[in-house]
C-alpha atoms as a PDB file:
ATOM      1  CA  UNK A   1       0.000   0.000   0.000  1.00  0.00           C
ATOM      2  CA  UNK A   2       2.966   2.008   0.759  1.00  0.00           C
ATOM      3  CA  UNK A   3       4.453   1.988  -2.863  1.00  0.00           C
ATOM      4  CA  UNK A   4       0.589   2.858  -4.208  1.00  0.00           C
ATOM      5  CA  UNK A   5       0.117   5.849  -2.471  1.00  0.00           C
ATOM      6  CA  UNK A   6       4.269   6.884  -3.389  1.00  0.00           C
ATOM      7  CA  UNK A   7       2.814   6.120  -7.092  1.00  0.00           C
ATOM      8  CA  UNK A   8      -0.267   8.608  -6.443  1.00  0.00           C
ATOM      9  CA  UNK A   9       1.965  10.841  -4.856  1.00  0.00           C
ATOM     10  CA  UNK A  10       2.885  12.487  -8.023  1.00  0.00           C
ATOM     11  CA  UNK A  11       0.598  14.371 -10.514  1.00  0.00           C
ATOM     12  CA  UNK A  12       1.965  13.579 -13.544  1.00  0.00           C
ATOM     13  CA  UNK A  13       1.796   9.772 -12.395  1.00  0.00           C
ATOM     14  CA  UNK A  14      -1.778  10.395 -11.704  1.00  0.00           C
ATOM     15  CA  UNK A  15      -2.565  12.138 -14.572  1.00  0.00           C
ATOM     16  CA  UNK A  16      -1.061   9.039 -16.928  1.00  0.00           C
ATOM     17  CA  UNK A  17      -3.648   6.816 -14.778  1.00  0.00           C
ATOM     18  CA  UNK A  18      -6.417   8.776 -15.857  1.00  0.00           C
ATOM     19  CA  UNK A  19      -5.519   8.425 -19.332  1.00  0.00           C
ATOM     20  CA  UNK A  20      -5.110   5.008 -19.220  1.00  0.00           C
ATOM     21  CA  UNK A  21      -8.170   4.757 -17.600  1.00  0.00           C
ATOM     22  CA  UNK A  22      -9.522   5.141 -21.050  1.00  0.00           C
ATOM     23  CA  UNK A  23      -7.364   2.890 -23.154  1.00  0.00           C
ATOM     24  CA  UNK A  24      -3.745   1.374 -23.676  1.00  0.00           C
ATOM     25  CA  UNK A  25      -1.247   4.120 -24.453  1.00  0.00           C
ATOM     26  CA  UNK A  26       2.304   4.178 -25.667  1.00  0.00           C
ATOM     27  CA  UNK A  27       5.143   5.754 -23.009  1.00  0.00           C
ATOM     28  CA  UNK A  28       4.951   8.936 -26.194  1.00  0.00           C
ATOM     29  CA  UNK A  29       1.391   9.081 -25.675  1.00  0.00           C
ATOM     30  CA  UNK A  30       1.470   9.629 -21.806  1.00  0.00           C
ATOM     31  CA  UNK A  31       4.438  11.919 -22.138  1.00  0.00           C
ATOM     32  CA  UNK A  32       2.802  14.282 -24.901  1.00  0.00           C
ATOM     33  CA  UNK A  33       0.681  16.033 -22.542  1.00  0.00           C
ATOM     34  CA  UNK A  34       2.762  16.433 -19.626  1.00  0.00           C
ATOM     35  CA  UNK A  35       5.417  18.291 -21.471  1.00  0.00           C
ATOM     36  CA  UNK A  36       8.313  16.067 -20.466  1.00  0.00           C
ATOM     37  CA  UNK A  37      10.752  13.905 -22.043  1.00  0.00           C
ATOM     38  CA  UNK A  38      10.139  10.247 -23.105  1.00  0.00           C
ATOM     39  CA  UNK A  39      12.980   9.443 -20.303  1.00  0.00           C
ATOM     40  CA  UNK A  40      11.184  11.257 -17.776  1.00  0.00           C
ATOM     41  CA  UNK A  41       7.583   9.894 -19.024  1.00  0.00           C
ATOM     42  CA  UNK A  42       9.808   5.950 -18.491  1.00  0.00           C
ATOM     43  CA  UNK A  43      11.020   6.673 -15.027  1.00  0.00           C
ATOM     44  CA  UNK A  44       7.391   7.908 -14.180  1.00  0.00           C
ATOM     45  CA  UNK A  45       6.120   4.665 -15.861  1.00  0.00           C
ATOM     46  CA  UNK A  46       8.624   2.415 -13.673  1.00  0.00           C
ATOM     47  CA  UNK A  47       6.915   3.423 -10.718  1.00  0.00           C
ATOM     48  CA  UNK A  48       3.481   3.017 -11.501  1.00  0.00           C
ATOM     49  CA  UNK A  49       4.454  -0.220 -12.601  1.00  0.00           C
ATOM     50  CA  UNK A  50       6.914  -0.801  -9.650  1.00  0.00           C
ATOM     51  CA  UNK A  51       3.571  -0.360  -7.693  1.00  0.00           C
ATOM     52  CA  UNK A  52       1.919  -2.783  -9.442  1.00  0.00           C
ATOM     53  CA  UNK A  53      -0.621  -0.372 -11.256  1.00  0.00           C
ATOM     54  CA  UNK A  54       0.927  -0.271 -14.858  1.00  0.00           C
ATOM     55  CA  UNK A  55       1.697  -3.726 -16.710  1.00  0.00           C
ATOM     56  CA  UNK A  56       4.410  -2.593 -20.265  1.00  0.00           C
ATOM     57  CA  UNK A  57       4.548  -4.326 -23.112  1.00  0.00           C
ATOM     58  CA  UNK A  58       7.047  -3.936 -25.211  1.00  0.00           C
ATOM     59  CA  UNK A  59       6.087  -4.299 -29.323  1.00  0.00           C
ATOM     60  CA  UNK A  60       9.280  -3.773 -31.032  1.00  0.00           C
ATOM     61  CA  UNK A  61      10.711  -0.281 -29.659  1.00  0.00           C
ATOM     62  CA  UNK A  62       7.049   0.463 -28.722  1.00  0.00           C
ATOM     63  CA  UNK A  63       6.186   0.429 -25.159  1.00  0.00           C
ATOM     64  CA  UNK A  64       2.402  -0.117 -24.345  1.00  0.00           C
ATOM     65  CA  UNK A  65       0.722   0.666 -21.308  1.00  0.00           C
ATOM     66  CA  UNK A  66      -2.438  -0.364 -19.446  1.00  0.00           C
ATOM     67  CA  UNK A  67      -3.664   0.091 -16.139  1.00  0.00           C
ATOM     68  CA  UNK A  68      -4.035  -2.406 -13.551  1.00  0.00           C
ATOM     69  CA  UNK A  69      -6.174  -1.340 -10.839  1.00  0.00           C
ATOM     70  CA  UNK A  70      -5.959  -4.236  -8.400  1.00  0.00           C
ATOM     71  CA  UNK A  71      -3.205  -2.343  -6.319  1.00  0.00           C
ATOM     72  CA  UNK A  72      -5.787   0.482  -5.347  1.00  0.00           C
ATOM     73  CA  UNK A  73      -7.924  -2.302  -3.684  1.00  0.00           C
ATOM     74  CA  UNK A  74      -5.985  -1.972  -0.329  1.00  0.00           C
ATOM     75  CA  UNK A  75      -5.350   1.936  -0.807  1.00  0.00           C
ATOM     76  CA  UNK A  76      -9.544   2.185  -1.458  1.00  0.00           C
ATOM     77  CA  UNK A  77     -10.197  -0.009   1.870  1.00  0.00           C
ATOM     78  CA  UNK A  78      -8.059   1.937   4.460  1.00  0.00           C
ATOM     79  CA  UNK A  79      -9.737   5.046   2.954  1.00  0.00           C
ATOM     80  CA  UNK A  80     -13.204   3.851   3.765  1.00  0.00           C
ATOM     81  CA  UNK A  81     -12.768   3.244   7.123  1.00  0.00           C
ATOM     82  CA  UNK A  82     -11.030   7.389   7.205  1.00  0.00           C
ATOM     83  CA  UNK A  83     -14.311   8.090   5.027  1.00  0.00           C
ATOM     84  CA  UNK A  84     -16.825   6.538   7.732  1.00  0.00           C
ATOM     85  CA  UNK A  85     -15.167   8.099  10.727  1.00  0.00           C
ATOM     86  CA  UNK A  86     -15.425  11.757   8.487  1.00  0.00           C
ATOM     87  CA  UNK A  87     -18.941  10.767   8.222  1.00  0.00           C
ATOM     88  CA  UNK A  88     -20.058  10.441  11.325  1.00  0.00           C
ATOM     89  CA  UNK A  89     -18.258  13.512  12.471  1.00  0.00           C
ATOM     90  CA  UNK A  90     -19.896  15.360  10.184  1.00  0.00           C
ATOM     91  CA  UNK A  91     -23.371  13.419  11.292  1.00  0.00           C
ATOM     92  CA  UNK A  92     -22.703  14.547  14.417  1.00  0.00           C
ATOM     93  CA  UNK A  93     -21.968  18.477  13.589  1.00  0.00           C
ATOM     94  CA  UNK A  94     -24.652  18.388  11.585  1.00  0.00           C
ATOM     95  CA  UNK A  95     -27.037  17.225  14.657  1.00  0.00           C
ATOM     96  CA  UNK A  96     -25.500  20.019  16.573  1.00  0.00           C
ATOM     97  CA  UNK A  97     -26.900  22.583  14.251  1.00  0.00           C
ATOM     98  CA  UNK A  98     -30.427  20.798  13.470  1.00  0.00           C
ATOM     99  CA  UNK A  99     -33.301  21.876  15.482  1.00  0.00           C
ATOM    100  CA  UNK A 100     -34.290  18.932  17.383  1.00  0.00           C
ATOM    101  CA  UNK A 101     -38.368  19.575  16.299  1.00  0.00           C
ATOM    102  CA  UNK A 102     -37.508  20.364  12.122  1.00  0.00           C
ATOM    103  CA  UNK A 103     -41.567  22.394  13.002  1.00  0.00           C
ATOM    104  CA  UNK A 104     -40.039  24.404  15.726  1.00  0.00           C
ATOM    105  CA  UNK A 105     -37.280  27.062  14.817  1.00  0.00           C
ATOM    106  CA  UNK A 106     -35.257  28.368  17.788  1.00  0.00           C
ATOM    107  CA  UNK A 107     -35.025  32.378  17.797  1.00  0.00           C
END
């Protein structure tokens, strides 16, 4: 989970997961619209895929990408349980600022 959120840590990383969200993209195609090199676009790559979220495949000097989402399984759980204690903190503020008889407002 550790080497996940280090993968997420970056925006450009996340930003190449979002694109290949959509589709399979060459390491040129994620790099185009970051403005960075190919060899900066490849060491970006190498960690996503270090983290288990990127499988490569390598077609002649063509590297293809594709996500692989299973990583942010574990990342997604320990969130929830953050998500449900925000929730019920907010529950609770919320309660502190509801009339208790909705009919009744307090002057």
């Amino acid at each position: 989970m550790d080497t996940v959120f280090g993968a997420l840590a970056h925006p450009a990383r996340r930003a190449m997961l979002d694109r290949l969200a959509a589709r399979e993209r060459t390491v040129s195609e994620l790099a185009a619209p970051l403005s960075m090199s190919l060899a900066a676009a490849s060491k970006h790559v190498k960690v996503l895929e270090r983290a288990g979220l990127v499988r490569r495949t390598v077609v002649g000097r063509i590297h293809w990408c594709r996500l692989d989402p299973g990583p942010l399984a574990s990342a997604i759980a320990w969130l929830r349980v953050y998500e449900q204690y925000w929730n019920e903190r907010l529950d609770a503020l919320e309660d502190l600022f509801t009339p208790s008889n909705p009919d009744q407002e307090e002057t």
